[in-house]
Protein backbone atom coordinates (compact mmCIF):
# COMPACT_ATOMS: atom_id res chain seq x y z
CA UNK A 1 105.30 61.87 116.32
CA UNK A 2 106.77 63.34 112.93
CA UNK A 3 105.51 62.73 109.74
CA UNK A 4 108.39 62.14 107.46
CA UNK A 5 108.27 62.93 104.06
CA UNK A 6 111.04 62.85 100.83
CA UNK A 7 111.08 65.13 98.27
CA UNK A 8 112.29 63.20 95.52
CA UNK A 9 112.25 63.12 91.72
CA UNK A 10 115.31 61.37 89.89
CA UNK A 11 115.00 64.56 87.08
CA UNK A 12 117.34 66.99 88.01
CA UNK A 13 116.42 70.66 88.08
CA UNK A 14 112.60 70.16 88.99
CA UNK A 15 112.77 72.51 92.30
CA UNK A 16 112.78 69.73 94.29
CA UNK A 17 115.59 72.05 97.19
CA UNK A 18 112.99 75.24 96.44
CA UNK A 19 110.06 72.80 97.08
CA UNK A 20 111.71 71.91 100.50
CA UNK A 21 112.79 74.83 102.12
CA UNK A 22 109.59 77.09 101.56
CA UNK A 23 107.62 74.25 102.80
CA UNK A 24 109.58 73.66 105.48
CA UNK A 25 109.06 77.64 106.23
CA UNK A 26 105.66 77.77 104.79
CA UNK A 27 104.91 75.26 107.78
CA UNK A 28 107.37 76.88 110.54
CA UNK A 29 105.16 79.79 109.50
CA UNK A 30 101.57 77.90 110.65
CA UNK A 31 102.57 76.70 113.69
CA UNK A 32 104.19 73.30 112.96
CA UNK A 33 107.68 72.20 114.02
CA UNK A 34 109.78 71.14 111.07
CA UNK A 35 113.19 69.19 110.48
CA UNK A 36 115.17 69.34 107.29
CA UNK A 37 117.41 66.74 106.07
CA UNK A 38 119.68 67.45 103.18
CA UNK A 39 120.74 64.28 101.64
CA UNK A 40 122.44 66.16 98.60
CA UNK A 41 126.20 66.46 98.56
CA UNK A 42 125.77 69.52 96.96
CA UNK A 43 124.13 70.82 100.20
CA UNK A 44 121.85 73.86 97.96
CA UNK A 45 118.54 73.25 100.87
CA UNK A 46 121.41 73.77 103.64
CA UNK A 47 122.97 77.41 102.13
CA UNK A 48 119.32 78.14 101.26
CA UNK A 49 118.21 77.86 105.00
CA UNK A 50 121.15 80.49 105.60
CA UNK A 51 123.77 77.73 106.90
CA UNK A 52 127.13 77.90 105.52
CA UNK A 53 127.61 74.47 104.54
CA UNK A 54 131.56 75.11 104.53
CA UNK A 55 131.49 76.01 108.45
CA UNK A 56 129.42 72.70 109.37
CA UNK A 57 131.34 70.86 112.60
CA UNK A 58 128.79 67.74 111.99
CA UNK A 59 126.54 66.91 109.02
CA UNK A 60 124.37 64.65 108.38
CA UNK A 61 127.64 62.46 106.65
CA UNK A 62 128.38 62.09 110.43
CA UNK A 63 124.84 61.32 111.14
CA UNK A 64 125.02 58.32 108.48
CA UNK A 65 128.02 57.05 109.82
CA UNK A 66 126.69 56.69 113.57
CA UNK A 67 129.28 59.26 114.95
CA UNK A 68 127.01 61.92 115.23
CA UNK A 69 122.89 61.96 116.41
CA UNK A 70 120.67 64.56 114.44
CA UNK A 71 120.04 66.09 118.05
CA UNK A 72 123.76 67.21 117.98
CA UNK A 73 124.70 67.45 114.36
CA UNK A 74 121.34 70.20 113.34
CA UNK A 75 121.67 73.42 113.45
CA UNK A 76 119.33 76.64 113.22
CA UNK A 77 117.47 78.39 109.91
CA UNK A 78 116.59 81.48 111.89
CA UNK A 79 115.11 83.30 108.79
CA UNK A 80 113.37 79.94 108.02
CA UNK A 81 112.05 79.40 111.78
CA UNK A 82 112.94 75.52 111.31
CA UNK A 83 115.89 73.36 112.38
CA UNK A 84 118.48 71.46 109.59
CA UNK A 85 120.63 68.95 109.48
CA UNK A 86 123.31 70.44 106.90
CA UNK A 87 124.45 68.33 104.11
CA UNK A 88 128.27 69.51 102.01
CA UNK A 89 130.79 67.23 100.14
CA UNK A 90 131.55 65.05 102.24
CA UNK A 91 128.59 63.44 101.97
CA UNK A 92 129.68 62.45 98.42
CA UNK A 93 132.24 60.17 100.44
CA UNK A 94 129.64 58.54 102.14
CA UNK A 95 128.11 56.97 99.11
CA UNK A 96 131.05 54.54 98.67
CA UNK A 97 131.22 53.97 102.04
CA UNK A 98 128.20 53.29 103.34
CA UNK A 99 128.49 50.24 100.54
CA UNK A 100 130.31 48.17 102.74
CA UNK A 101 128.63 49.15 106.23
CA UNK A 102 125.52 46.73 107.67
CA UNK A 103 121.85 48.39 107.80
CA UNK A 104 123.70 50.73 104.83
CA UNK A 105 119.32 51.57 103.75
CA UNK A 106 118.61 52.30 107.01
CA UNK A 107 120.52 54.50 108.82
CA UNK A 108 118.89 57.22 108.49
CA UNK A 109 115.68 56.15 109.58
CA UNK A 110 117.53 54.86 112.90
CA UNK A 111 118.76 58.49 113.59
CA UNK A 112 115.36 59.75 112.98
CA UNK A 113 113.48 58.23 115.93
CA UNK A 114 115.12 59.37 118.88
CA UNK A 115 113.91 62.89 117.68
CA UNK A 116 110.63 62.01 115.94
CA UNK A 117 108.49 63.50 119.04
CA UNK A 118 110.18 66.69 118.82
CA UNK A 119 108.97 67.36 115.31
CA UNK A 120 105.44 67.39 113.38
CA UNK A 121 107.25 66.93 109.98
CA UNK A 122 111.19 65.82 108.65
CA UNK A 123 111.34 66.71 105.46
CA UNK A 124 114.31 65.28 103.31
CA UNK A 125 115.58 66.58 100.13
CA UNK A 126 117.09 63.72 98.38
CA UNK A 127 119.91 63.99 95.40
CA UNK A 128 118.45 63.21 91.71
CA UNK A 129 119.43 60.10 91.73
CA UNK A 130 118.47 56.36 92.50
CA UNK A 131 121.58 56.61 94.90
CA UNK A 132 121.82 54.92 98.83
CA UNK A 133 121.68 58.16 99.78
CA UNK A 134 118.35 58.25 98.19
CA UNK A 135 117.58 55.33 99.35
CA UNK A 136 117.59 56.07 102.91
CA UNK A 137 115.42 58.43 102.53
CA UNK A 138 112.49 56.66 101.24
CA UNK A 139 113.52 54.00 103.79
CA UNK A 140 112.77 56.34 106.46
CA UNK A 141 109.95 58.18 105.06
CA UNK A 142 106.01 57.64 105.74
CA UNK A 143 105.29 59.09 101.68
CA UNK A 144 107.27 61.20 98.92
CA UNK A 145 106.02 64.51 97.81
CA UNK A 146 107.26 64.89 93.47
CA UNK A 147 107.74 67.97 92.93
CA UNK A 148 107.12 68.49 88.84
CA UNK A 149 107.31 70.37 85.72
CA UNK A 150 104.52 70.30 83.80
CA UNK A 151 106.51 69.07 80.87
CA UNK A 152 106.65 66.03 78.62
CA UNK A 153 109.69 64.94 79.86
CA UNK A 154 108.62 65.02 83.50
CA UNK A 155 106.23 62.24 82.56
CA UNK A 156 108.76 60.14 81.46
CA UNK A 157 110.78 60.39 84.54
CA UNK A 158 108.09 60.10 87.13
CA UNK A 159 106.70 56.36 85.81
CA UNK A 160 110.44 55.44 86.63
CA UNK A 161 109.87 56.92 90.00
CA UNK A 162 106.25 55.66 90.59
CA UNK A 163 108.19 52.16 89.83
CA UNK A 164 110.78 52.81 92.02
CA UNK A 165 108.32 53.86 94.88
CA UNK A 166 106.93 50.76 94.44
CA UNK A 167 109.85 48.37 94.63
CA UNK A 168 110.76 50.25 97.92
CA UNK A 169 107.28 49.73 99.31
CA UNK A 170 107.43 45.81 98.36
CA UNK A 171 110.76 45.31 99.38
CA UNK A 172 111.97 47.80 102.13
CA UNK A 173 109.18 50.00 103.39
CA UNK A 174 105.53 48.88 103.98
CA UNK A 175 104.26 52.89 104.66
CA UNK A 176 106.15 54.26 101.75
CA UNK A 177 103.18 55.81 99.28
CA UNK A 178 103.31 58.57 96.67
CA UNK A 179 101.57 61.38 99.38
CA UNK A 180 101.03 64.10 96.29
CA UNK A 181 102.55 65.78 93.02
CA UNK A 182 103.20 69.45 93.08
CA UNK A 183 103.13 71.42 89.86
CA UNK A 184 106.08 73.80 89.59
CA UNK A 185 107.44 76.45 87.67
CA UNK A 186 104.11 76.41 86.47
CA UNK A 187 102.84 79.15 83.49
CA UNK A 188 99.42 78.46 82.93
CA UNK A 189 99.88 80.63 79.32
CA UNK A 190 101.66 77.69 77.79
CA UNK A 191 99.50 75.38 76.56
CA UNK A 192 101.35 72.24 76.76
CA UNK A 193 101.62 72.97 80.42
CA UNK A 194 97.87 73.51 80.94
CA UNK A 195 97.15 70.15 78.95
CA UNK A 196 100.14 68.03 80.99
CA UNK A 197 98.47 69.43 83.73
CA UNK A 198 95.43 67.94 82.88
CA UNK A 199 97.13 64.28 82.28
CA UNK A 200 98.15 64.59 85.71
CA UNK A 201 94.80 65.37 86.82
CA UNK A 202 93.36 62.98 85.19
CA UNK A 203 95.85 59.51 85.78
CA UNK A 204 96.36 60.45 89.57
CA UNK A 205 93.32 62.45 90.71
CA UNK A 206 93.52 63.40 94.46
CA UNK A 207 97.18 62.47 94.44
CA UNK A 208 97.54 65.73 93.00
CA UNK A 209 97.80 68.72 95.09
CA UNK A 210 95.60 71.93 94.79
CA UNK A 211 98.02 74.08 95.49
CA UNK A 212 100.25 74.95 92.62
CA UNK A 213 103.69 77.19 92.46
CA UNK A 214 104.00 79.35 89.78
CA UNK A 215 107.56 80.28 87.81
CA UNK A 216 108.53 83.18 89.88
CA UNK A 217 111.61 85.41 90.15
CA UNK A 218 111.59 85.79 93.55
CA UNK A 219 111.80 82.22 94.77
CA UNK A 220 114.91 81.88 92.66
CA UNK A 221 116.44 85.11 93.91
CA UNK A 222 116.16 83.71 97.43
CA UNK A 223 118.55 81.44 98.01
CA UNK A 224 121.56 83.86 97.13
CA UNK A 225 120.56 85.39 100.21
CA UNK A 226 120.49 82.79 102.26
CA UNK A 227 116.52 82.51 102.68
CA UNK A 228 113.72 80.55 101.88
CA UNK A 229 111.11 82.69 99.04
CA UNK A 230 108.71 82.57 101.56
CA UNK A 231 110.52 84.51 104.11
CA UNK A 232 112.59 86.72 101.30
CA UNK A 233 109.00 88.20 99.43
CA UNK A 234 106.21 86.88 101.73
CA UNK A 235 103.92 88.94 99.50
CA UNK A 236 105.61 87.40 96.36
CA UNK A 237 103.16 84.97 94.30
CA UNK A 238 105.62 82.07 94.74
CA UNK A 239 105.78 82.41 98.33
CA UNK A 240 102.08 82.84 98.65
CA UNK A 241 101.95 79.42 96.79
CA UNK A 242 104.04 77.77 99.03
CA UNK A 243 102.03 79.10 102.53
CA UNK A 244 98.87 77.78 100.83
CA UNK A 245 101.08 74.72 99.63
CA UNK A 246 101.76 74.20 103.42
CA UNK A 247 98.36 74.98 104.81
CA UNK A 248 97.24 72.02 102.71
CA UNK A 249 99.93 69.43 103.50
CA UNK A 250 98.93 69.89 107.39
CA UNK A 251 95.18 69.17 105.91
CA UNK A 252 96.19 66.21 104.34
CA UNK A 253 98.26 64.75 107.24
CA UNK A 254 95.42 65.39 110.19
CA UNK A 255 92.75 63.83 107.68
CA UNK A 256 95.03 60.74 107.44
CA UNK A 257 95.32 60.34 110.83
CA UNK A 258 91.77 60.88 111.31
């Protein structure tokens, strides 16, 4: 059965796409099976997995609109070694009206299930935004991975999401937790970095993950290519960062099943 994880922070430009598609590699690459979702009309995690969102038949704005199932809607990251369910404008459309439609939170968690044994983990890369898309997301998701900046006004915007994570959880989805925060873009010569670092460290503990990405050209060069960083410059220090990054995220799942 899939664990299903969101990456989600409501800051915009945090790396929250990056984070998900060299994960989603970084785990392809140890062995695990691994579903992307791309809930963001702006479909960046789709074009970065080397699927032109413009040539999608199906998307996942079929999926949410119960004309489509994921099993026929996905298609292929062959660089990435992962299957995705594309995301591209349309899905803007489905904001307004999914509004009106019954079970609008949960339809994505519904199309999830009848493929939940063919994948260890779904991965969904939600919009920066408090949105419904958003919103089914963490409706379907077992915990949300933050991807971060270590930054002052990171801080600010991850109490809103902590508080947000929390409403869910009391109101929508009893297994919804906070499963880690990931430091990106991270330059350990800046000191304010070093010391937010350290905040984080110290308020959240284990919730914060070992592994941490450092700012790195090639990760950002990637997706013009239509790859993940891990598959573009394997030997890069970004995409090092994410196969260690992905090593420990299969840690932490097995020792929570255990």
């Amino acid at each position: 059965m899939a664990r299903i994880f969101c990456i989600a922070n409501q800051k915009g430009g945090v790396g929250k796409t990056t984070t998900t598609v060299n994960l989603a590699a970084g785990l392809a690459l140890v062995g695990q099976r691994v579903l992307v979702v791309d809930l963001d009309p702006q479909g960046n995690a789709t074009m970065g997995s080397g699927v032109d969102k413009r040539q999608l038949t199906l998307s996942v704005y079929d999926v949410l609109l119960e004309s489509a199932g994921i099993e026929e809607a996905k298609s292929r990251s062959e660089k990435g070694g992962y299957d995705i369910l594309g995301a591209n404008r349309e899905l803007a459309g489905a904001e307004v009206e999914l509004v009106e439609l019954e079970r609008r939170n949960e339809r994505l968690r519904t199309a999830i299930k009848p493929v939940a044994d063919l994948y260890d983990f779904v991965l969904i890369d939600c919009p920066p935004s408090l949105s419904l898309l958003t919103l089914n997301g963490l409706c379907s998701a077992h915990g949300v991975i933050v991807p971060m900046q270590c930054e002052y006004f990171a801080l600010e915007g991850l109490s809103d999401l902590v508080n947000t994570i929390k409403q869910v959880h009391a109101n929508l989805n009893k297994d919804l937790q906070i499963i880690g925060l990931l430091r990106v873009m991270f330059d350990p010569r800046i000191t304010l970095q070093q010391q937010v670092s350290d905040q984080l460290k110290a308020h959240f503990g284990d919730k914060v993950f070992n592994s941490v990405i450092p700012r790195n050209v090639r990760l950002a060069e990637a997706p013009s290519y239509g790859q993940p960083g891990v598959v573009f410059d394997p030997q890069s220090k970004g995409a090092q960062a994410f196969i260690e990054f992905a090593r420990e995220m299969v840690e932490r799942v097995q020792a929570v099943a255990v």
